[in-house]
C-alpha atoms as a PDB file:
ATOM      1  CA  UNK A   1     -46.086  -2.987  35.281  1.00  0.00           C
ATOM      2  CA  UNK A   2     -46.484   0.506  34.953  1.00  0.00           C
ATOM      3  CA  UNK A   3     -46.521   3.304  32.262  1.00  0.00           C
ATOM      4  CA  UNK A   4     -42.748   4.422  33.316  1.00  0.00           C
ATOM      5  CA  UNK A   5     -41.591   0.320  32.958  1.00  0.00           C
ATOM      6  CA  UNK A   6     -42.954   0.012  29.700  1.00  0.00           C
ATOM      7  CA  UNK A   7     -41.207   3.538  28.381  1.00  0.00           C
ATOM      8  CA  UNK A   8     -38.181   1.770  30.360  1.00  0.00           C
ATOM      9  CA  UNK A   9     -37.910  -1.623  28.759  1.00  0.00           C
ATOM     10  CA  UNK A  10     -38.945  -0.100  25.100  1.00  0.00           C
ATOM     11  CA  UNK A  11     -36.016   2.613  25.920  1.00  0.00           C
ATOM     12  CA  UNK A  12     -33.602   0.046  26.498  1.00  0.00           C
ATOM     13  CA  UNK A  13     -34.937  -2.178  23.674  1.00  0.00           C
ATOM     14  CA  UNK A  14     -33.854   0.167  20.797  1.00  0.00           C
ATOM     15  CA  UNK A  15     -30.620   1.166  22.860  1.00  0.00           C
ATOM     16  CA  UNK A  16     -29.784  -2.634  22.647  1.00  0.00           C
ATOM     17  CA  UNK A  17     -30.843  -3.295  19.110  1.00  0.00           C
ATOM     18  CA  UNK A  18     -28.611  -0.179  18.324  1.00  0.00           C
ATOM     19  CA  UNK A  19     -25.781  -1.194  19.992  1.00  0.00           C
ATOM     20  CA  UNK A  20     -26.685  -4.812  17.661  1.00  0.00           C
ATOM     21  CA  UNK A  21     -26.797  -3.048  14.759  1.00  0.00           C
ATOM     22  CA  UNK A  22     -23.168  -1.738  15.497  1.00  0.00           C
ATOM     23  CA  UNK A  23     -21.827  -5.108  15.934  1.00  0.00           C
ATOM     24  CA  UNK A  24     -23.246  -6.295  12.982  1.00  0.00           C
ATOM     25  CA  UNK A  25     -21.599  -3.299  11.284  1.00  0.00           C
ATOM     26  CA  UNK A  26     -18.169  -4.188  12.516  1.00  0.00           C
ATOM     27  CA  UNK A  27     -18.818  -7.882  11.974  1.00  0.00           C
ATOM     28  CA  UNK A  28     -19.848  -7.346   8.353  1.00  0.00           C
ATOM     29  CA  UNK A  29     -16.734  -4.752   7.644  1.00  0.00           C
ATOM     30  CA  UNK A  30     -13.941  -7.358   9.332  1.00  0.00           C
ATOM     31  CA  UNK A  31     -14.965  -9.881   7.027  1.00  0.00           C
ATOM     32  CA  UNK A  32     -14.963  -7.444   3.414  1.00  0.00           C
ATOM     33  CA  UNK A  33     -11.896  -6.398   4.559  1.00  0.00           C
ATOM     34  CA  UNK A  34     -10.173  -9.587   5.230  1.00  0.00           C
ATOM     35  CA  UNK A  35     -12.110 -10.636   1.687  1.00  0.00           C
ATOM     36  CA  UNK A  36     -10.078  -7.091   0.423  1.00  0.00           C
ATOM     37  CA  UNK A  37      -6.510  -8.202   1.947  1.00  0.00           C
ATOM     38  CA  UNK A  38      -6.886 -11.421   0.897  1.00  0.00           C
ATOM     39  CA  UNK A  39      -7.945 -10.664  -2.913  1.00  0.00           C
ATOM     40  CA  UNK A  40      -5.266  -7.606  -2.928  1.00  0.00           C
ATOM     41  CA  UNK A  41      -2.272 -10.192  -1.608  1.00  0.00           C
ATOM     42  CA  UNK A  42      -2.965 -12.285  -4.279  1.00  0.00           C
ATOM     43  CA  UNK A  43      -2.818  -9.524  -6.479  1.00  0.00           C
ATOM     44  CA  UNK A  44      -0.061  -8.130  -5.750  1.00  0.00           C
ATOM     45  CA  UNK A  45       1.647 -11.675  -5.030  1.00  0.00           C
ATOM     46  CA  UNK A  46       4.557 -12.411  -7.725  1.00  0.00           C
ATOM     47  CA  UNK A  47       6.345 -10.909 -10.037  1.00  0.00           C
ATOM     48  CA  UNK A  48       3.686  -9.919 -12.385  1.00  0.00           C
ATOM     49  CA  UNK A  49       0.865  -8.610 -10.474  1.00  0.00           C
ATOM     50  CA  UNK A  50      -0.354  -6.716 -13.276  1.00  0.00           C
ATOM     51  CA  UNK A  51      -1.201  -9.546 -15.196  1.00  0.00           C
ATOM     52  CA  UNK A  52      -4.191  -9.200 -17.164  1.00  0.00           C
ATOM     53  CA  UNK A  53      -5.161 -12.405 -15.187  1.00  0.00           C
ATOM     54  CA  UNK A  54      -5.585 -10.315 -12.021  1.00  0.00           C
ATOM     55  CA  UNK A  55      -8.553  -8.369 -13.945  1.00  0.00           C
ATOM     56  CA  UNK A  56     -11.025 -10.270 -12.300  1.00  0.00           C
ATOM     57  CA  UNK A  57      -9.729 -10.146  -8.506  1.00  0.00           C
ATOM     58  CA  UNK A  58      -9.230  -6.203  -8.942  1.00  0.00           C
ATOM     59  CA  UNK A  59     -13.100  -5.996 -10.257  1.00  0.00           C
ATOM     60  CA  UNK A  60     -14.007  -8.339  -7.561  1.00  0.00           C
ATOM     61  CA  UNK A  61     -12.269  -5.568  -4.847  1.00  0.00           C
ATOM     62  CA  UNK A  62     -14.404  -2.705  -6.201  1.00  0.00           C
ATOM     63  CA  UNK A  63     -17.595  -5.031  -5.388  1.00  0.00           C
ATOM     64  CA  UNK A  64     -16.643  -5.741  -2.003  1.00  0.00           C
ATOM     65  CA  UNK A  65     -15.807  -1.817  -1.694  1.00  0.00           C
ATOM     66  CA  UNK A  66     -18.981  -1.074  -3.101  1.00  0.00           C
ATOM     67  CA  UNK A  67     -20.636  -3.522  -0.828  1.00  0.00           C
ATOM     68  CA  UNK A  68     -19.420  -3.125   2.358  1.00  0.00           C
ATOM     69  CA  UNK A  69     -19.584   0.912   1.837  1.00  0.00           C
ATOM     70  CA  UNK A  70     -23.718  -0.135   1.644  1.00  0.00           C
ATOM     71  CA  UNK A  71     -23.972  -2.497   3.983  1.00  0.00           C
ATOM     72  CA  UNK A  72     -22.186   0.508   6.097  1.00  0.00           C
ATOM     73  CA  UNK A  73     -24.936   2.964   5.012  1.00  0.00           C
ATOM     74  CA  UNK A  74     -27.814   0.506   5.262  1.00  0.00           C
ATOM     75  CA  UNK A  75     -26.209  -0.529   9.399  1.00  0.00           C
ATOM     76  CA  UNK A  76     -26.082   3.417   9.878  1.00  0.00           C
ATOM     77  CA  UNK A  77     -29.779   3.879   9.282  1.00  0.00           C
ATOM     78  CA  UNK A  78     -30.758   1.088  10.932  1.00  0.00           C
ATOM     79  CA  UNK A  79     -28.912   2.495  13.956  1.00  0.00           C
ATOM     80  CA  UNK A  80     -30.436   5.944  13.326  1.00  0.00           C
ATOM     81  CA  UNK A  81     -34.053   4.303  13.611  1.00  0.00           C
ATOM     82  CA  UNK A  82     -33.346   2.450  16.461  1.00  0.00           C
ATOM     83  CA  UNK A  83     -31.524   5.998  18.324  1.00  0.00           C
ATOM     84  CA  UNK A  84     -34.772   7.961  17.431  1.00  0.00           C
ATOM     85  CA  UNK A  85     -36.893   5.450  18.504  1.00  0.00           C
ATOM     86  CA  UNK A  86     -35.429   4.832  21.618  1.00  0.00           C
ATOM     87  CA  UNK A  87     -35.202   9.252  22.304  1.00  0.00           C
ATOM     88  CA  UNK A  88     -38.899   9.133  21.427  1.00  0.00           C
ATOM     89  CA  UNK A  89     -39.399   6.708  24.622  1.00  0.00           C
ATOM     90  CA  UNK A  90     -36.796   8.677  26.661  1.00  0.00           C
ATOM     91  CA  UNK A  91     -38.588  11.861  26.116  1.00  0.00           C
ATOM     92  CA  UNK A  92     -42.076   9.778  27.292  1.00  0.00           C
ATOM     93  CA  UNK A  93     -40.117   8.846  30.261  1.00  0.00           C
ATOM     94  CA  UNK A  94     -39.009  12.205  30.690  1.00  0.00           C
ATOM     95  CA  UNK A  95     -42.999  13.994  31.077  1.00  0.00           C
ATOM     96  CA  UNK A  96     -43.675  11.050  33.761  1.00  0.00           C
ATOM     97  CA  UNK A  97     -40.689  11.997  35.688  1.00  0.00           C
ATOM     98  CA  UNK A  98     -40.099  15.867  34.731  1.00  0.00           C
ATOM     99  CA  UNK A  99     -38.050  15.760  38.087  1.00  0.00           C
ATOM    100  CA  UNK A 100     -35.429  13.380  36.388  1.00  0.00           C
ATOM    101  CA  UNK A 101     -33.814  16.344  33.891  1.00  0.00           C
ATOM    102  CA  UNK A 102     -33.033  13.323  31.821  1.00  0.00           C
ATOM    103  CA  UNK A 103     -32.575  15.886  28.877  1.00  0.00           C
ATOM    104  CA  UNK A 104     -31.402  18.389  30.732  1.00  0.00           C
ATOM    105  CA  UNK A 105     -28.343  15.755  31.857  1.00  0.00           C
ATOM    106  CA  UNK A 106     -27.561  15.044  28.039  1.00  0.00           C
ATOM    107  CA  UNK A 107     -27.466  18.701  26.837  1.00  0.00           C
ATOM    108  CA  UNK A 108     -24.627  18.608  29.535  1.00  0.00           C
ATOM    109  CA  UNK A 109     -22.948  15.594  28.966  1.00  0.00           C
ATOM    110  CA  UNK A 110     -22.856  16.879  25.570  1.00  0.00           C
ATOM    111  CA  UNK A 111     -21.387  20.060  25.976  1.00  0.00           C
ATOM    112  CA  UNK A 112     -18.710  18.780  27.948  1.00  0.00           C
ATOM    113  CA  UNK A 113     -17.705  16.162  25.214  1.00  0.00           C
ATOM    114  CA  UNK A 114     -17.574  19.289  22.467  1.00  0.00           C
ATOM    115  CA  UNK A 115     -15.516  21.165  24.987  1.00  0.00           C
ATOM    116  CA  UNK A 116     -13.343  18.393  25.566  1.00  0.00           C
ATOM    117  CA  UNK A 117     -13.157  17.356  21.456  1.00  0.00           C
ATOM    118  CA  UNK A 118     -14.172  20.423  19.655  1.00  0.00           C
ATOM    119  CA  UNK A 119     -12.578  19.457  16.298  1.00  0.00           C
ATOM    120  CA  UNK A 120     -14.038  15.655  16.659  1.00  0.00           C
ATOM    121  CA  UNK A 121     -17.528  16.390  17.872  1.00  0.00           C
ATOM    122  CA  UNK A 122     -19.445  16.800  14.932  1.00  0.00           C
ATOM    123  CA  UNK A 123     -17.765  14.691  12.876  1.00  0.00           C
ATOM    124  CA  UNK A 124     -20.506  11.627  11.794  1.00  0.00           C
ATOM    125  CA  UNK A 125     -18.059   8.102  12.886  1.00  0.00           C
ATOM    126  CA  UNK A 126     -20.458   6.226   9.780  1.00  0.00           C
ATOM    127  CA  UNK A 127     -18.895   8.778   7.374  1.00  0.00           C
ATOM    128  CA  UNK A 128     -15.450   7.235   7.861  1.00  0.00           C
ATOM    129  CA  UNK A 129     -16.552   3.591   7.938  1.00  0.00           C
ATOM    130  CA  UNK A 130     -18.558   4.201   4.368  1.00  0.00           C
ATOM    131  CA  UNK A 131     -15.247   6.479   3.155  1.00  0.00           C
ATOM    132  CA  UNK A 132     -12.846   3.342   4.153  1.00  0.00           C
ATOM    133  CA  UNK A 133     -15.294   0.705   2.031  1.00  0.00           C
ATOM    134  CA  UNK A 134     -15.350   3.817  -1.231  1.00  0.00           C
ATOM    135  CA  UNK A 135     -11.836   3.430  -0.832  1.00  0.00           C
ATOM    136  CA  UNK A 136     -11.204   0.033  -1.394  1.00  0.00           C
ATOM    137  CA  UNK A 137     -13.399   0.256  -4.304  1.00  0.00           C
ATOM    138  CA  UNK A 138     -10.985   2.706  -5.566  1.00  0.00           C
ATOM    139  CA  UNK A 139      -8.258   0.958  -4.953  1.00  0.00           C
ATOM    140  CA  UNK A 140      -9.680  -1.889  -6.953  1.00  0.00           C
ATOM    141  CA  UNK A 141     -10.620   0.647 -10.213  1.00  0.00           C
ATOM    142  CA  UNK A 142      -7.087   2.007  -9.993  1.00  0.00           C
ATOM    143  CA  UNK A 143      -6.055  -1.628 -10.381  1.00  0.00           C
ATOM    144  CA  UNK A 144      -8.070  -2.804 -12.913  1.00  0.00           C
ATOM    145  CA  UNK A 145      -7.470   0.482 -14.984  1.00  0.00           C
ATOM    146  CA  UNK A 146      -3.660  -0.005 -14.227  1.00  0.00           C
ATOM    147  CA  UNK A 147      -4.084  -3.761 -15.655  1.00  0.00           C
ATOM    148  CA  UNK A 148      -5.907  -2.821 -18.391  1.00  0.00           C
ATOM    149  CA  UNK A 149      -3.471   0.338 -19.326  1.00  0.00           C
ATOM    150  CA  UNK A 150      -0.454  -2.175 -19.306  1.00  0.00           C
ATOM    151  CA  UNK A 151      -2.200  -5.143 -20.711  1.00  0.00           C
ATOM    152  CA  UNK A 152      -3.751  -3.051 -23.754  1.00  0.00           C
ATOM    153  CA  UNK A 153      -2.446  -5.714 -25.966  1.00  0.00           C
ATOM    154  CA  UNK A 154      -3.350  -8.788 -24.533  1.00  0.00           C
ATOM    155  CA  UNK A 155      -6.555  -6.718 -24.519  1.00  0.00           C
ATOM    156  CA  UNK A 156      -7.601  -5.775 -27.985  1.00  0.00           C
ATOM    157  CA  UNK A 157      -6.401  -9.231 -28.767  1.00  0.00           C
ATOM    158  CA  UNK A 158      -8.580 -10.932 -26.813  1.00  0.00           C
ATOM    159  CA  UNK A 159     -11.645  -8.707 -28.025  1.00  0.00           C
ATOM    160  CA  UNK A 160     -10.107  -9.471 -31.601  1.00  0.00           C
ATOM    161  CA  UNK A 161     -10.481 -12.827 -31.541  1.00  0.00           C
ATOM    162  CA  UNK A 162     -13.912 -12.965 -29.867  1.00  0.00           C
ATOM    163  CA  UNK A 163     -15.087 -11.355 -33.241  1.00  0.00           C
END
């Protein structure tokens, strides 16, 4: 095996732990946000959603927000690591074979895509996946502030007592 099979296989390596990483990202965000649709239909499920008895599930849906929106950043730079790594052994590749324009070919590839999708090219995809988790931790604060708000009562009560 030669110097330009081990650049090879290491390339592809990182491309295929990144492309790992990505599936554990999706994998990880289907299952907080079935956790989130499930604890929000109970929520919301009945005539009194607001209950003060639904505290719990709306704190519970800021953690899985707040979770899922770091599991998201956490995926992202473990992606990140594995991109560099593997355009570290791509540029190796790339002084073996100067013939091969390898980056030559992606600085072209790449202007074509912001050609084609100027407005979309620079926008960072992990941006929206973290944004989607922040907002179902807001959706759980707005819901636990809401059941506090209208369950002030039952609230000072319950503090009262404990006393």
């Amino acid at each position: 095996m030669d110097e330009k099979d081990i650049l090879w296989n290491m390339y592809q390596e990182h491309c295929t732990h990144g492309r790992h990483t990505e599936t554990l990202r999706a994998t990880t965000t289907n299952i907080l946000l079935a956790v989130a649709a499930g604890t929000i239909a109970v929520i919301t499920h009945g005539d009194n959603s607001i209950a003060l008895k639904n505290l719990p599930l709306a704190i519970l849906l800021v953690l899985v927000g707040l979770l899922g929106a770091i599991f998201s950043a956490k995926y992202h730079e473990r992606f990140a690591m594995h991109t560099e790594r593997a355009r570290k052994y791509r540029d190796a590749l790339e002084k073996l074979v100067p013939a091969s324009d390898i980056r030559l070919l992606k600085t072209q590839a790449d202007e074509i895509s912001e050609k084609k999708y100027p407005r979309l090219f620079h926008l960072r995809l992990y941006k929206f996946w973290i944004t989607l988790h922040f907002l179902v931790a807001v959706l759980g604060l707005v819901l636990a502030v809401l059941i506090i708000v209208l369950n002030w009562q039952q609230v000072i009560s319950v503090f009262h007592f404990a006393s």
